[in-house]
Protein backbone atom coordinates (compact mmCIF):
# COMPACT_ATOMS: atom_id res chain seq x y z
CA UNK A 1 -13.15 -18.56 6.72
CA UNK A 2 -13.28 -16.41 3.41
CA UNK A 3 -16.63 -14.88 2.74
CA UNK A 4 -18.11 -16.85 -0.55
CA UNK A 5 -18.62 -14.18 -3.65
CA UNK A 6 -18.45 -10.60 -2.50
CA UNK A 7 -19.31 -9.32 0.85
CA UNK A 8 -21.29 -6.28 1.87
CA UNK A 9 -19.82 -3.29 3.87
CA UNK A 10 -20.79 -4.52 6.94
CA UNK A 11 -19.69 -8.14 6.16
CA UNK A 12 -16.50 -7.01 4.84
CA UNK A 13 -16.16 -4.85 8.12
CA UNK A 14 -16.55 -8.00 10.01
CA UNK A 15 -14.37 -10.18 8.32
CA UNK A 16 -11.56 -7.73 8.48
CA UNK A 17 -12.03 -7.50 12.00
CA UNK A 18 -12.43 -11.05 12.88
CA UNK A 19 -9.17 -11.94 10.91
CA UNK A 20 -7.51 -9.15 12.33
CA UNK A 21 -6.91 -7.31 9.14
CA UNK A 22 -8.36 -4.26 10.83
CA UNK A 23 -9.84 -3.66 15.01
CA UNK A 24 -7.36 -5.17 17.48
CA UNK A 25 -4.29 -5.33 14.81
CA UNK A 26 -1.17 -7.15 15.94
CA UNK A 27 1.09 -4.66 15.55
CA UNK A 28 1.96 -3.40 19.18
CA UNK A 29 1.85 0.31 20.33
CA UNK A 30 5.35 0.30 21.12
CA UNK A 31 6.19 -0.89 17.83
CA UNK A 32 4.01 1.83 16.37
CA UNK A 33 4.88 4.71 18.35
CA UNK A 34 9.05 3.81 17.69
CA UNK A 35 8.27 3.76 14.00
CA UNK A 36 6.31 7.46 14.35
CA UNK A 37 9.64 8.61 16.59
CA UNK A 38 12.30 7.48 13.66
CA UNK A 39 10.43 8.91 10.82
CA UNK A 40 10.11 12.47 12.57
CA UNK A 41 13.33 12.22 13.95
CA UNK A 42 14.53 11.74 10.11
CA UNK A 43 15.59 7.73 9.84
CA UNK A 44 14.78 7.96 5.51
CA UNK A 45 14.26 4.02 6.20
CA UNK A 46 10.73 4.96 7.81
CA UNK A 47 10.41 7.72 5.02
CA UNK A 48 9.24 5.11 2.45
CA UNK A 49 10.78 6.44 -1.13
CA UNK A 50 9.33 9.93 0.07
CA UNK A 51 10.81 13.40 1.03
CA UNK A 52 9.22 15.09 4.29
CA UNK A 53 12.22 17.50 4.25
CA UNK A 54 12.05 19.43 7.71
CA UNK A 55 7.84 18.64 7.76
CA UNK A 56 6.54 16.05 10.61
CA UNK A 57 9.38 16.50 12.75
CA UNK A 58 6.76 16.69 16.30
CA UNK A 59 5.82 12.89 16.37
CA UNK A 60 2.92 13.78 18.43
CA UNK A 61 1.73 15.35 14.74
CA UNK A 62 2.06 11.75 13.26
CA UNK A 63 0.12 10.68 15.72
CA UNK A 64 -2.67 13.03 14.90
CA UNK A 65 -2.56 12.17 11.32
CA UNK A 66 -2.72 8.09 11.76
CA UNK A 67 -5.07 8.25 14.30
CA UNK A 68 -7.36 10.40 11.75
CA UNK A 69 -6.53 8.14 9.17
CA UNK A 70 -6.06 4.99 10.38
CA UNK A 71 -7.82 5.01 14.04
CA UNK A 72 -4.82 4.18 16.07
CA UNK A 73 -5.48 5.59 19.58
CA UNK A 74 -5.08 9.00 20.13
CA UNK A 75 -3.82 9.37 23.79
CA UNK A 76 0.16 10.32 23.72
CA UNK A 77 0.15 9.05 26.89
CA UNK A 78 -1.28 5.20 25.67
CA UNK A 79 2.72 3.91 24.81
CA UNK A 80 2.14 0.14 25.65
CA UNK A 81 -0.24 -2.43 24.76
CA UNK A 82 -2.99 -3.47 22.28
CA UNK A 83 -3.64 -0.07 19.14
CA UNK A 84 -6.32 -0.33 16.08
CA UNK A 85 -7.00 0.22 13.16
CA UNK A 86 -10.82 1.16 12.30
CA UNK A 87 -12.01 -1.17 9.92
CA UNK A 88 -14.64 1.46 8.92
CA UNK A 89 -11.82 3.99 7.92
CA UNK A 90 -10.47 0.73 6.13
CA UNK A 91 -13.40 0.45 3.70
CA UNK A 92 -13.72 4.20 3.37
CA UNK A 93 -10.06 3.83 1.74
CA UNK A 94 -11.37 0.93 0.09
CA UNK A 95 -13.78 3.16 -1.79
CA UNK A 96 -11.89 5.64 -2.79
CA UNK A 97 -8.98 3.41 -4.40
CA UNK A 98 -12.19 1.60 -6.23
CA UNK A 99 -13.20 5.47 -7.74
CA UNK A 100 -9.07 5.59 -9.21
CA UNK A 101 -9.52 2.22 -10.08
CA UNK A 102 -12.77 2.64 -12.24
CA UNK A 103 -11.32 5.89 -13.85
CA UNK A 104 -7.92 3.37 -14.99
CA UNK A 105 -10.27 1.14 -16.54
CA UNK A 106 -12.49 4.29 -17.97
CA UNK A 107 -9.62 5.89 -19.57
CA UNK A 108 -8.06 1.91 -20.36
CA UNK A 109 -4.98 3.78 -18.63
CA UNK A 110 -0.78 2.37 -18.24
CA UNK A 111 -0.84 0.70 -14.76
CA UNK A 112 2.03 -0.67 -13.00
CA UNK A 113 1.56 -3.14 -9.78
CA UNK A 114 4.53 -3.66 -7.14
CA UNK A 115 4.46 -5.12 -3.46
CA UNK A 116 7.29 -4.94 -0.96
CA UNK A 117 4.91 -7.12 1.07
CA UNK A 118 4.17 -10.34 -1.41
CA UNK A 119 4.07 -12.47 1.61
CA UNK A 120 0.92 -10.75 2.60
CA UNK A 121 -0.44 -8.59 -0.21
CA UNK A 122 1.07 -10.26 -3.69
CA UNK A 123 -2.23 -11.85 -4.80
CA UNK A 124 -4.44 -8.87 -3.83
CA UNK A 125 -2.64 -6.98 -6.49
CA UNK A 126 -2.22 -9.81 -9.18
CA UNK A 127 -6.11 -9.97 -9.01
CA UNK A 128 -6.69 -6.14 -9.30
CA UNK A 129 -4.22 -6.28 -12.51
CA UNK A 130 -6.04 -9.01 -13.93
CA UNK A 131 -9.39 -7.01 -13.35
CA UNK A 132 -7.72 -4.24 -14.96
CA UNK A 133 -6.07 -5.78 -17.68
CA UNK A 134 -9.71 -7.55 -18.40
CA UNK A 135 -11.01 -3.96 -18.36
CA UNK A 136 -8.84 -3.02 -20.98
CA UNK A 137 -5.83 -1.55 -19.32
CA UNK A 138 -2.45 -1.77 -20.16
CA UNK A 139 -0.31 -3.43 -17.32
CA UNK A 140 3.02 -2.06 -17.45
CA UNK A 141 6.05 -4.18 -18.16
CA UNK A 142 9.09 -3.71 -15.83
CA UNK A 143 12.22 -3.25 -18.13
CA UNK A 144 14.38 -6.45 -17.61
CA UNK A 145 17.68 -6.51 -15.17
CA UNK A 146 16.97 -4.17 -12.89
CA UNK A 147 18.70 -4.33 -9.90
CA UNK A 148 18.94 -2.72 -6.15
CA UNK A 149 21.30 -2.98 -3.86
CA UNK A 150 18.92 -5.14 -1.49
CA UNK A 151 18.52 -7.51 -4.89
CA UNK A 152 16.66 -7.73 -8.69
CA UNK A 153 13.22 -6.36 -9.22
CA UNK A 154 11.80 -8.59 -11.38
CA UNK A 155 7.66 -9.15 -12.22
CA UNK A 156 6.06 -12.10 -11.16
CA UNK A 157 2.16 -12.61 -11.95
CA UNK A 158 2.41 -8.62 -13.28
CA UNK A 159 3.11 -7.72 -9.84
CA UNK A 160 6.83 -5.46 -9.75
CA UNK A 161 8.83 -7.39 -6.51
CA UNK A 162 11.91 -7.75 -4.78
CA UNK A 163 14.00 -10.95 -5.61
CA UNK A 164 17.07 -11.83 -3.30
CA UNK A 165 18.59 -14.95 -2.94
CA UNK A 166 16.17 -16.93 -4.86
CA UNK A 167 13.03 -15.98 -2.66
CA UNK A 168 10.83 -12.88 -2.86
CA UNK A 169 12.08 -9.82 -0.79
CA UNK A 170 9.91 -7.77 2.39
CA UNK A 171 11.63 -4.37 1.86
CA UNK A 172 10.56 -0.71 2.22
CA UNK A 173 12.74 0.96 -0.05
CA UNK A 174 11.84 3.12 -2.66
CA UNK A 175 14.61 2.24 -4.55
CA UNK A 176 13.10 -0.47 -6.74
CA UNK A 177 10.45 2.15 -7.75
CA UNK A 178 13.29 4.39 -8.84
CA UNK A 179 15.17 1.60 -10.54
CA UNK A 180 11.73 1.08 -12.83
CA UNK A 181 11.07 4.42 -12.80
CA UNK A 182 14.50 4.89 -14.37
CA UNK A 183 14.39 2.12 -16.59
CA UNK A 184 11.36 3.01 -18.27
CA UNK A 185 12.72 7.12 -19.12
CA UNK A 186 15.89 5.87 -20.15
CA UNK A 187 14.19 3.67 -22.63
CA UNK A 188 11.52 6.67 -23.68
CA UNK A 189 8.95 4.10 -22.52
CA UNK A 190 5.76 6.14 -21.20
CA UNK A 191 6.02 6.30 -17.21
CA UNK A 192 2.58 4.62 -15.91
CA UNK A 193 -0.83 6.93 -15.24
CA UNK A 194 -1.03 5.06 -12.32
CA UNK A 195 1.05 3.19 -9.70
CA UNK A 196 -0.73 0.90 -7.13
CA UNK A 197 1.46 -0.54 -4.54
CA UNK A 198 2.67 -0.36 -0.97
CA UNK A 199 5.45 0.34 1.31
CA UNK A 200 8.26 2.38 -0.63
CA UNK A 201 6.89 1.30 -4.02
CA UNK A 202 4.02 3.34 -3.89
CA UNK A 203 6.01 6.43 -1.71
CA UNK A 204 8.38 6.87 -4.65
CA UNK A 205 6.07 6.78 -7.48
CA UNK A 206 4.05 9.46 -5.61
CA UNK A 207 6.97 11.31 -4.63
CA UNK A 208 8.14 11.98 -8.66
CA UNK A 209 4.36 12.90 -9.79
CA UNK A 210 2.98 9.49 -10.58
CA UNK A 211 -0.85 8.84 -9.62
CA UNK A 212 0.25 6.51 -6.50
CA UNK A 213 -2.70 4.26 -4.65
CA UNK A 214 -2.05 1.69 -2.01
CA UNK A 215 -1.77 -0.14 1.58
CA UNK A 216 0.08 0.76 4.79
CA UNK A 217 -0.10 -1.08 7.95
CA UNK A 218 -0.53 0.72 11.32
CA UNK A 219 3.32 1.21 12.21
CA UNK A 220 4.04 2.51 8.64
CA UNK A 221 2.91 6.10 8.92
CA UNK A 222 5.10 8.00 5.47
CA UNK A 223 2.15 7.23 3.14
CA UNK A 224 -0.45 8.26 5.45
CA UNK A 225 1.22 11.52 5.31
CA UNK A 226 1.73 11.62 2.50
CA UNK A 227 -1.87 11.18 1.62
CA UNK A 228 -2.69 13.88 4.13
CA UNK A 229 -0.45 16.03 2.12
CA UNK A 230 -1.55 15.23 -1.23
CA UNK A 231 1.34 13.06 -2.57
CA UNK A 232 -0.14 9.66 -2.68
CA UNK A 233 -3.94 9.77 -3.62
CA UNK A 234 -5.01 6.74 -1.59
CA UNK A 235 -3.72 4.85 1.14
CA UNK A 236 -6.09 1.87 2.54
CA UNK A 237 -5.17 0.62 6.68
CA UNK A 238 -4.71 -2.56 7.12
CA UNK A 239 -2.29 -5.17 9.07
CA UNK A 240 -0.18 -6.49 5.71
CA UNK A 241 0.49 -9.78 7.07
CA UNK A 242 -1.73 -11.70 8.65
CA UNK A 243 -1.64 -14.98 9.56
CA UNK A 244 -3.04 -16.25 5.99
CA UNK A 245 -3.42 -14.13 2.60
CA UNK A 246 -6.48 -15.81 1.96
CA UNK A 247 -7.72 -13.58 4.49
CA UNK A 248 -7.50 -10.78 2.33
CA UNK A 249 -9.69 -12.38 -0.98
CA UNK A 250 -13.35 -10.92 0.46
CA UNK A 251 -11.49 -7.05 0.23
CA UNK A 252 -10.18 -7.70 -2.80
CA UNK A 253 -13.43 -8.69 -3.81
CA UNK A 254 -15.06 -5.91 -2.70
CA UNK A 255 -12.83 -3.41 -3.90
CA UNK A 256 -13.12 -5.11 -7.33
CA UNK A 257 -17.20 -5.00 -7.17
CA UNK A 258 -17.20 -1.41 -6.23
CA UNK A 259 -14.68 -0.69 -9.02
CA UNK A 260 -17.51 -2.34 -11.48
CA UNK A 261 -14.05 -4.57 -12.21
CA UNK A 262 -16.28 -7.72 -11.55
């Protein structure tokens, strides 16, 4: 099933949509329309380490925004059933987060990794640090015994996760981002020039002025508006767990070839 070497655009945009990375995404419409109601109605869970204050409060204007963004479908009236994501608008994102990518390895910049999805996404970023790191970048070190209340953030293959109960954590908090974040002032260690991540990871870093890249899935709308707004600099759509994470090697690949990180 993966696509040998690196793909092309349009081979990439194929793969993602025959492995369901991107097109006719799992995720249900229900499910994404309920997650679009509790962040405007103010549930912080759905907020992803980020503060909308009294902004996005109309879900119908989340709507707008992912279906922009992400190319969920755009009828308020659609609330059951089959929704997208457009695997163009996937590789578009793609692009961009190359560009930040190839200006951390131009400027050999500080760059911290984290995943609150390692069942899906944890080697995609473990092969972007090592492309980076390769480059000439430094990958940030998390500061040792950090802990949440979900669990310890610990580093595993330079990728910042959640540990609890001896297995490796799904959470959206931006709490572990704060607890690193923390860590690293209290210690006058530099803070990283970049921060590329997903789920409440990346929210919080771009939340407290930290260059913030990453991934969202179609029923996780904070960091697309927060990209809208200007907080987090790139967010790529895609479905963050698919049925295997092999799935996702040709993007990574790509991404890494249009970074010049390969």
């Amino acid at each position: 099933m993966p696509i040998p070497g690196t793909p092309s655009r349009a081979e990439l945009v194929d793969h993602l949509v025959r492995t369901r990375i991107a097109g006719d995404v799992a995720t249900p419409r229900e499910n994404n329309l309920s997650h679009y109601r509790k962040l405007a109605n103010g549930d912080r869970h759905y907020w992803l380490g980020l503060e909308f204050g009294d902004r996005w409060r109309d879900e119908q204007d989340v709507l707008a925004v992912m279906a922009e963004r992400v190319g969920v479908n755009d009828d308020a009236e659609y609330r059951y059933g089959q929704d997208t994501i457009d695997p163009e608008l996937t590789v578009d994102a793609l692009d961009r987060m190359a560009a930040r990518l190839r200006k951390a390895a131009d400027g050999q910049q500080r760059v911290l990794f984290a995943t609150g999805h390692p069942g899906g996404l944890l080697d995609v970023h473990r092969a972007t640090a090592a492309a980076l790191r390769a480059a000439g970048c430094e990958i940030v070190v998390i500061p040792e015994g950090l802990q949440t209340e979900e669990g310890y953030v610990w580093q595993l293959a330079d990728v910042a996760v959640l540990e609890h109960g001896a297995s490796l954590w799904h959470t959206h908090s931006g709490e572990p981002m704060k607890a690193i974040l923390t860590a690293l002032g209290n210690s006058s260690r530099p803070l990283p020039d970049l921060v590329v991540a997903d789920h409440g990871w990346a929210g919080y870093a771009g939340q407290h002025g930290v260059d913030s890249v990453g991934y969202a899935d179609s029923n996780d709308p904070a960091l697309f508006l927060a990209e809208a707004e200007g907080t987090v600099q790139v967010v790529v759509p895609l479905d963050d767990h698919v049925v295997s994470p092999r799935h996702y090697d040709p993007m990574t690949a790509y991404l890494l070839a249009e970074a010049g990180l390969s």
